[in-house]
C-alpha atoms as a PDB file:
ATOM      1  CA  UNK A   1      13.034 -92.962-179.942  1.00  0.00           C
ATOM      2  CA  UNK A   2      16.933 -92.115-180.797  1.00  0.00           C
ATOM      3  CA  UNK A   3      19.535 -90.663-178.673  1.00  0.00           C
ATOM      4  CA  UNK A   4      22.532 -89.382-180.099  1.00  0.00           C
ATOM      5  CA  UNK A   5      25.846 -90.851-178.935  1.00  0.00           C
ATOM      6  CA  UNK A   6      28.830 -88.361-178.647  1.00  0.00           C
ATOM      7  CA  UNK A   7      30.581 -88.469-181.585  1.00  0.00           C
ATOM      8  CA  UNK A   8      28.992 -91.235-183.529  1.00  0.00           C
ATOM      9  CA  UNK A   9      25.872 -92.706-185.071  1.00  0.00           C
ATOM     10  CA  UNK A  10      22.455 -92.226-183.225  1.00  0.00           C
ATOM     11  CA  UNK A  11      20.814 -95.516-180.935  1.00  0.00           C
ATOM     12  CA  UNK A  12      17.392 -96.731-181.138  1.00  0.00           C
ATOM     13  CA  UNK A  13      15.631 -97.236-177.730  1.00  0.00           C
ATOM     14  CA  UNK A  14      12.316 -97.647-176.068  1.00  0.00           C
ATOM     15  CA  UNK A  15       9.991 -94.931-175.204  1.00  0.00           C
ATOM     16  CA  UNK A  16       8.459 -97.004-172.796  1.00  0.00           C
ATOM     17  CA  UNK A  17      11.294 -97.127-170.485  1.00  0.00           C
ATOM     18  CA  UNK A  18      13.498 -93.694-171.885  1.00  0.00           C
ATOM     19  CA  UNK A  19      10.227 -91.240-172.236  1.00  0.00           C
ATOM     20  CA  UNK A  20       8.722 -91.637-168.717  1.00  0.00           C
ATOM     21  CA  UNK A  21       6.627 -89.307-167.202  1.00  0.00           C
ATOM     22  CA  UNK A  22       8.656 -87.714-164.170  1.00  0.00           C
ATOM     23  CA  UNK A  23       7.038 -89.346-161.343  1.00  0.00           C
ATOM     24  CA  UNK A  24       8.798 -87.589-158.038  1.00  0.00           C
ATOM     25  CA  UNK A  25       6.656 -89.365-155.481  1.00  0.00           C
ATOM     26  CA  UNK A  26       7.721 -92.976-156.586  1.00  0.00           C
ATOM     27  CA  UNK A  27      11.480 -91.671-157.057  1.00  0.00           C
ATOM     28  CA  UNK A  28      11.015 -90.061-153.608  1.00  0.00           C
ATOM     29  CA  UNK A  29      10.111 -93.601-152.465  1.00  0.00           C
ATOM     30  CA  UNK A  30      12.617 -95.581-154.320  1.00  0.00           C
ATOM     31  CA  UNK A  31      15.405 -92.990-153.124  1.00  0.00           C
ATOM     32  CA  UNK A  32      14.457 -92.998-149.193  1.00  0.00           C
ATOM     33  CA  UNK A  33      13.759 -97.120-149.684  1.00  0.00           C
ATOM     34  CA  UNK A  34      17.810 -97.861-150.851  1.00  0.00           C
ATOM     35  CA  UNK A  35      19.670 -94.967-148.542  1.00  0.00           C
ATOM     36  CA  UNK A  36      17.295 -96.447-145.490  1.00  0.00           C
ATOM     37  CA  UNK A  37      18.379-100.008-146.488  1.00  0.00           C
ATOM     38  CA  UNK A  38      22.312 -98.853-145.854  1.00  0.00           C
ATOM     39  CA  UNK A  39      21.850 -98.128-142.920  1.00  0.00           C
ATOM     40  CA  UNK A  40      23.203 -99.652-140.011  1.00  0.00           C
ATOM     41  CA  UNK A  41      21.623-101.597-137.083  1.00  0.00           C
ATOM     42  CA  UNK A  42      22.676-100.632-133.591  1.00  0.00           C
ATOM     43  CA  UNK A  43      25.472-103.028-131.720  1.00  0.00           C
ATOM     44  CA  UNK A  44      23.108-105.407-129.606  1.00  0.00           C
ATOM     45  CA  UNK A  45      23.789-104.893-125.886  1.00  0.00           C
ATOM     46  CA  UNK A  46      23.048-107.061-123.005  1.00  0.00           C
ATOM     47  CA  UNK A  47      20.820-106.824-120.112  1.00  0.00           C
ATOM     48  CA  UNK A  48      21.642-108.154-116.755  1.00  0.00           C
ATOM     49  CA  UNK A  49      19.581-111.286-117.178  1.00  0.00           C
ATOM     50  CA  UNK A  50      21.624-111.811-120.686  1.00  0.00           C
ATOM     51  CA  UNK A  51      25.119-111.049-118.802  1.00  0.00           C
ATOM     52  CA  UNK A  52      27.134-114.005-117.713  1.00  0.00           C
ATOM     53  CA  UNK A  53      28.532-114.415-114.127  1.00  0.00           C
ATOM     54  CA  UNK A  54      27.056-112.951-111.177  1.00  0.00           C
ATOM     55  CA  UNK A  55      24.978-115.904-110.143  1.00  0.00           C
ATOM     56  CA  UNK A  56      27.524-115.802-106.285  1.00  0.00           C
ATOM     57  CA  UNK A  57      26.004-112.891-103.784  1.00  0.00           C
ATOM     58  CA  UNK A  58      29.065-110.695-103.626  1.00  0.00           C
ATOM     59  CA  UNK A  59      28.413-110.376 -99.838  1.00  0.00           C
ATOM     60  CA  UNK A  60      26.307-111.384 -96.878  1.00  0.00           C
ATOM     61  CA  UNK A  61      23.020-109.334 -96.690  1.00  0.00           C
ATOM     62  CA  UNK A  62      23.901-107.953 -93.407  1.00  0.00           C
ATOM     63  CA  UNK A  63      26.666-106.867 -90.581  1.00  0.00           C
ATOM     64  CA  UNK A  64      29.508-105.616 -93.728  1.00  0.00           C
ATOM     65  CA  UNK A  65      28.192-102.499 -93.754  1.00  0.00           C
ATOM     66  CA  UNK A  66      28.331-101.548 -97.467  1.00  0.00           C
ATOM     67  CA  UNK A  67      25.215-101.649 -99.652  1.00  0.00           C
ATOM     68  CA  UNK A  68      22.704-104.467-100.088  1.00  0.00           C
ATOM     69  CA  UNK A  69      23.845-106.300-103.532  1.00  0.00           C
ATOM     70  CA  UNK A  70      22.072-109.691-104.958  1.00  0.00           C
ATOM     71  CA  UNK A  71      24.677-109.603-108.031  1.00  0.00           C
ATOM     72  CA  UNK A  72      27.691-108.078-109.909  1.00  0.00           C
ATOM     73  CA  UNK A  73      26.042-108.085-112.950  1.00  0.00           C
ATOM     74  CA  UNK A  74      23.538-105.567-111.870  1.00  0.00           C
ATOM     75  CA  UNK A  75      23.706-102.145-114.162  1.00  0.00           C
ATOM     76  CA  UNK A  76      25.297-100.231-111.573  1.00  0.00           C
ATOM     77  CA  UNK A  77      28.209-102.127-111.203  1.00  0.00           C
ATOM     78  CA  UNK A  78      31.355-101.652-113.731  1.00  0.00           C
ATOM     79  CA  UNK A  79      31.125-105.014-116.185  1.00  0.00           C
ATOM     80  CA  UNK A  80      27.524-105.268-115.340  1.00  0.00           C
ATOM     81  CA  UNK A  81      24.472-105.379-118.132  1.00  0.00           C
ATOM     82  CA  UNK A  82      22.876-102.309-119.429  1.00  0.00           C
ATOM     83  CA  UNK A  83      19.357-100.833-117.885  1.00  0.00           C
ATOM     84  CA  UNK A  84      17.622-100.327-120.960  1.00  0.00           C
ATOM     85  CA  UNK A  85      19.944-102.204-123.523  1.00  0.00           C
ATOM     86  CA  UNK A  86      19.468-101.170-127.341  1.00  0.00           C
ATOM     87  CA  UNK A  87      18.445-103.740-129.765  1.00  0.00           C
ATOM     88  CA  UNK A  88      19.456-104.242-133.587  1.00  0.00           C
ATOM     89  CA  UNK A  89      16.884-102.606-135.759  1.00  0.00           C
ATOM     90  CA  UNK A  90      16.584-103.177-139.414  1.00  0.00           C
ATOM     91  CA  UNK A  91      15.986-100.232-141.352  1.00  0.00           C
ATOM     92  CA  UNK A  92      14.939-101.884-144.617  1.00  0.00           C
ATOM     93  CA  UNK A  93      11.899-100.681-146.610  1.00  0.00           C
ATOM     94  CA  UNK A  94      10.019-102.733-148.697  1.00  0.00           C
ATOM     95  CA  UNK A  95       9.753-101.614-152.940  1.00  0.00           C
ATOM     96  CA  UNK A  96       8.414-103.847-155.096  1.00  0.00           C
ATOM     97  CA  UNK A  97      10.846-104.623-157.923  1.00  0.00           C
ATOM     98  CA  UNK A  98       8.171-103.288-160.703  1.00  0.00           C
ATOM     99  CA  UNK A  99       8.000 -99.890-158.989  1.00  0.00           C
ATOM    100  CA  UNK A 100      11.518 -99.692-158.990  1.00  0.00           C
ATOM    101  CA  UNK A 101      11.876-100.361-162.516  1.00  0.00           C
ATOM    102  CA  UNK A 102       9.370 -98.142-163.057  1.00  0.00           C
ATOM    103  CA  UNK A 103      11.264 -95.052-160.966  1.00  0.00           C
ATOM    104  CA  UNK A 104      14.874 -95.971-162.494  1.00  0.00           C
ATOM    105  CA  UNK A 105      13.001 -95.638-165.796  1.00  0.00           C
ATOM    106  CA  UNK A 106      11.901 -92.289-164.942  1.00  0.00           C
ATOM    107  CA  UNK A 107      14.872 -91.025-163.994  1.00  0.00           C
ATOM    108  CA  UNK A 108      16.778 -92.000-166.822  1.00  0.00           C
ATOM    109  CA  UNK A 109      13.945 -90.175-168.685  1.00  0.00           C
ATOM    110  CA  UNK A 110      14.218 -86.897-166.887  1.00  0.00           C
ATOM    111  CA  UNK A 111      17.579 -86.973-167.448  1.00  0.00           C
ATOM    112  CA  UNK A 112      17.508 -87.148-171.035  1.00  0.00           C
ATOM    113  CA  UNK A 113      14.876 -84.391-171.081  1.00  0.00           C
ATOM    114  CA  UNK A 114      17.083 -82.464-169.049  1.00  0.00           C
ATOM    115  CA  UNK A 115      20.458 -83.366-171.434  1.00  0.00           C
ATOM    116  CA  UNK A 116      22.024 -84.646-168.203  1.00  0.00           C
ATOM    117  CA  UNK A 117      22.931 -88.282-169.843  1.00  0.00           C
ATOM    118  CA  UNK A 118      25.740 -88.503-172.172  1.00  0.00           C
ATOM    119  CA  UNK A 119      25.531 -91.848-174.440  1.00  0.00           C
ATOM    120  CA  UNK A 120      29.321 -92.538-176.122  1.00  0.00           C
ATOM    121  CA  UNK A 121      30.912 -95.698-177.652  1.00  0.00           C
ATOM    122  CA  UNK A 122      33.115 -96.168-175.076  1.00  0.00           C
ATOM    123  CA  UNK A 123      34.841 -95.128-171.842  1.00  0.00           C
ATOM    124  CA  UNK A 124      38.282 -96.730-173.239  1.00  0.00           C
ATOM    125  CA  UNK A 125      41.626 -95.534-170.504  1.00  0.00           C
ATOM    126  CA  UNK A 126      44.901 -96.783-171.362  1.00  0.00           C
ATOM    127  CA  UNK A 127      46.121 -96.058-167.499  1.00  0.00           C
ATOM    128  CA  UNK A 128      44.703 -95.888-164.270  1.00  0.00           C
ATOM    129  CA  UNK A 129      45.590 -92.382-164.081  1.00  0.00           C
ATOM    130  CA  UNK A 130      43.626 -89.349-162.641  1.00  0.00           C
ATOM    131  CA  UNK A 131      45.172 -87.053-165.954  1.00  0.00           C
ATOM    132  CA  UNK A 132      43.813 -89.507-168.488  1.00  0.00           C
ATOM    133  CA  UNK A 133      40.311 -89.690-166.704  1.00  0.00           C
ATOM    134  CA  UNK A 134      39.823 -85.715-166.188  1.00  0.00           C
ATOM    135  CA  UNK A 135      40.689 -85.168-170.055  1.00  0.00           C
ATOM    136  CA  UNK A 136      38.575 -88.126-170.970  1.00  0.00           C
ATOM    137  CA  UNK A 137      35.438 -86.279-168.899  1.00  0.00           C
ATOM    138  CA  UNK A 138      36.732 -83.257-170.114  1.00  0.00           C
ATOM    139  CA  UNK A 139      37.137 -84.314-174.149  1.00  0.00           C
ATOM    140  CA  UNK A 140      32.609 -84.947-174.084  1.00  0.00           C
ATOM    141  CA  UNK A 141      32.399 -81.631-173.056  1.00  0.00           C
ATOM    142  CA  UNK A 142      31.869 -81.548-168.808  1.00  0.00           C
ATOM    143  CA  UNK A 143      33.605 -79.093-167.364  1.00  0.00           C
ATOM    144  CA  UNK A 144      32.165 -79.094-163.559  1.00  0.00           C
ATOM    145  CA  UNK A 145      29.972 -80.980-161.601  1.00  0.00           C
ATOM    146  CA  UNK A 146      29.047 -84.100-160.126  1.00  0.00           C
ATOM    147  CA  UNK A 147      29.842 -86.883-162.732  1.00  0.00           C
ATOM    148  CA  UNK A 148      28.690 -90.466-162.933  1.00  0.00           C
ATOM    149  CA  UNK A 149      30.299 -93.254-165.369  1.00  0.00           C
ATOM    150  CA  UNK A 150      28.410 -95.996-166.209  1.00  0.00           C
ATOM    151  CA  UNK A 151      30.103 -98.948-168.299  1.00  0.00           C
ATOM    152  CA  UNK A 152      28.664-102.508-168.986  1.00  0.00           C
ATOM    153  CA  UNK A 153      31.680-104.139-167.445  1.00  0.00           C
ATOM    154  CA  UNK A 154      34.521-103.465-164.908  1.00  0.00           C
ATOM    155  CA  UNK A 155      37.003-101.459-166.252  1.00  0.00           C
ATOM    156  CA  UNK A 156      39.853-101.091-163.355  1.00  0.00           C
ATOM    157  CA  UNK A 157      41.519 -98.077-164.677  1.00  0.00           C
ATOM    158  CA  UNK A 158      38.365 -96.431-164.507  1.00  0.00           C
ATOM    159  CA  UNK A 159      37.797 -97.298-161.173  1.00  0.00           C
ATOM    160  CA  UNK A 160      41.048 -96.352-159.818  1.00  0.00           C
ATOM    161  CA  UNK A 161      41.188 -93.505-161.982  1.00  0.00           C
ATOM    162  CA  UNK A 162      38.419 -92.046-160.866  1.00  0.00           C
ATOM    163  CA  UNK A 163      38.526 -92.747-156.954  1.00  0.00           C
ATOM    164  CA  UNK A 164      40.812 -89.459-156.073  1.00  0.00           C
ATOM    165  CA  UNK A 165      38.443 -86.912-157.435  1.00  0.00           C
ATOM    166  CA  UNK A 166      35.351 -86.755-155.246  1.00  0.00           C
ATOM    167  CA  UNK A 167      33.368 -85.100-158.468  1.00  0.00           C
ATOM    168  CA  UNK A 168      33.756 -88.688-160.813  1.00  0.00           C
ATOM    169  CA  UNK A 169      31.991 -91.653-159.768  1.00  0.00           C
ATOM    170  CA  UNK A 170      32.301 -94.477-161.214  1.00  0.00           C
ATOM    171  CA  UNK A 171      29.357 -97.922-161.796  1.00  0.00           C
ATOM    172  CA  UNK A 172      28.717-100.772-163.788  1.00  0.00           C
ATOM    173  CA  UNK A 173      24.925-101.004-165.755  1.00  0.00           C
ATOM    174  CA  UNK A 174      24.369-103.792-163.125  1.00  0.00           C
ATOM    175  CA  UNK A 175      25.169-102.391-160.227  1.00  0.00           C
ATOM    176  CA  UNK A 176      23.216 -98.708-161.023  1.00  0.00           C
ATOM    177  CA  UNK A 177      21.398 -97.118-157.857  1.00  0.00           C
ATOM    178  CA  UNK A 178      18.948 -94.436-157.837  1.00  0.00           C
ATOM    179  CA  UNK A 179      20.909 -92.250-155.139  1.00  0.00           C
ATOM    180  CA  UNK A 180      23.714 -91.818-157.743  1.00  0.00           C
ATOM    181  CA  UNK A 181      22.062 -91.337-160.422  1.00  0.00           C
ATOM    182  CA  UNK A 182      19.617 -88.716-159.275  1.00  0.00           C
ATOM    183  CA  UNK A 183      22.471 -87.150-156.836  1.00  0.00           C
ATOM    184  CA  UNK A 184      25.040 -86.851-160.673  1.00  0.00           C
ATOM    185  CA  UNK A 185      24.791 -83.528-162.553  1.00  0.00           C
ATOM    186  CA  UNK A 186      26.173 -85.690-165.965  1.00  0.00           C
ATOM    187  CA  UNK A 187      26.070 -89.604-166.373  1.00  0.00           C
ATOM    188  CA  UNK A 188      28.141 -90.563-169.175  1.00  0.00           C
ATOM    189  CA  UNK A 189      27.369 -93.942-170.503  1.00  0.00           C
ATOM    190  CA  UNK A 190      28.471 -96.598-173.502  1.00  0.00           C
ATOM    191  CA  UNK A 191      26.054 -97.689-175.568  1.00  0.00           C
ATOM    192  CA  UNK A 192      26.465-101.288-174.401  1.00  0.00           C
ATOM    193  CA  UNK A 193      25.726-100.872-171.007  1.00  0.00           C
ATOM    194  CA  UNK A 194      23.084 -98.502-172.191  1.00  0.00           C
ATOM    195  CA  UNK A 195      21.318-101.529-173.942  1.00  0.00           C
ATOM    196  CA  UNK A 196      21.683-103.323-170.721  1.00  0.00           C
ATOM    197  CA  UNK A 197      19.821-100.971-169.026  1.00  0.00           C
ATOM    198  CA  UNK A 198      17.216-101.367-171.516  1.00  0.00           C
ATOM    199  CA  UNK A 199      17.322-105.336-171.005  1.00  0.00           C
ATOM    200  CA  UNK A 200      16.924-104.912-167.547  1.00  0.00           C
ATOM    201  CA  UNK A 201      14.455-102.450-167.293  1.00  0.00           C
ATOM    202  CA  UNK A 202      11.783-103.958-169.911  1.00  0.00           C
END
């Protein structure tokens, strides 16, 4: 199949990987699978056995007249361990790396059936300016919306161009993610890193 690139010659690419059926359930998976694995664990906290000091008897058993107490590590005491202390958890799900192929293929699919993905020569800035960013978005013809640009290498005056407006994201091909893809009204990407995309995925 061919996709058109903005303002230049049309570019051949698979229909195996860029004319996917939609399949929501895997994308629902895949989506869940990478937001669940940035999640962090909770701060480990210790117990009373795991607390160290305490192994004197603050006081005699008897004749002080204050409250029996074996320890000062025990929970009730300021500095002492925690009665039911929380644990580090690990949040990662499992996806097997051909099902996630297979769901970043179908989402770049649905968005070229929905005319959400922009292919252009390149994403060329001069300056790491906001101005020169906003016109460049603004010069394929986006006006509003959540926008994602997607380059096959690091271009810093993208990146630092595009961190002050909370609409413009900014990736490399290799470092793509379903959440920002499928959460980006537009993704505007160069025909190389397209290609890469098409490496990786195949």
């Amino acid at each position: 199949m061919e996709l058109q690139v903005k303002d230049g010659a049309a570019i051949s690419v698979s229909e195996q990987i860029f004319d996917r059926s939609y399949n929501e359930g895997l994308i629902h998976q895949v989506v869940v699978a990478f937001m669940a694995g940035a999640r962090a664990g909770t701060k480990r906290q210790l117990t009373r056995s795991e607390v160290s000091g305490g192994g004197k008897k603050p006081w005699n058993q008897k004749g002080t007249g204050r409250a029996r107490a074996g320890t000062t590590r025990s929970p009730i005491w300021r500095t002492g361990g925690v009665t039911f202390a929380a644990r580090p958890r690990n949040f990662e799900q499992k996806v097997n790396r051909k099902a996630y192929r297979i769901a970043m293929a179908s989402i770049f699919s649905e968005l070229i059936r929905r005319d959400r993905l922009v292919v252009v020569d390149s994403l060329g800035v001069t300056s790491p300016k906001t101005r020169e960013i906003l016109s460049l978005v603004k010069s394929l013809g986006i006006a509003s919306g959540r926008t994602l640009m997607v380059t096959e290498a690091f271009n810093e005056h993208l990146f630092l161009g595009s961190r002050n407006v909370i609409e413009l994201g900014y990736l490399t091909a290799d470092t793509l993610d379903p959440v920002s893809l499928v959460g980006s009204e537009r993704v505007v990407i160069t025909r190389a890193a397209l290609k890469m995309v098409e490496e990786w995925l195949s």
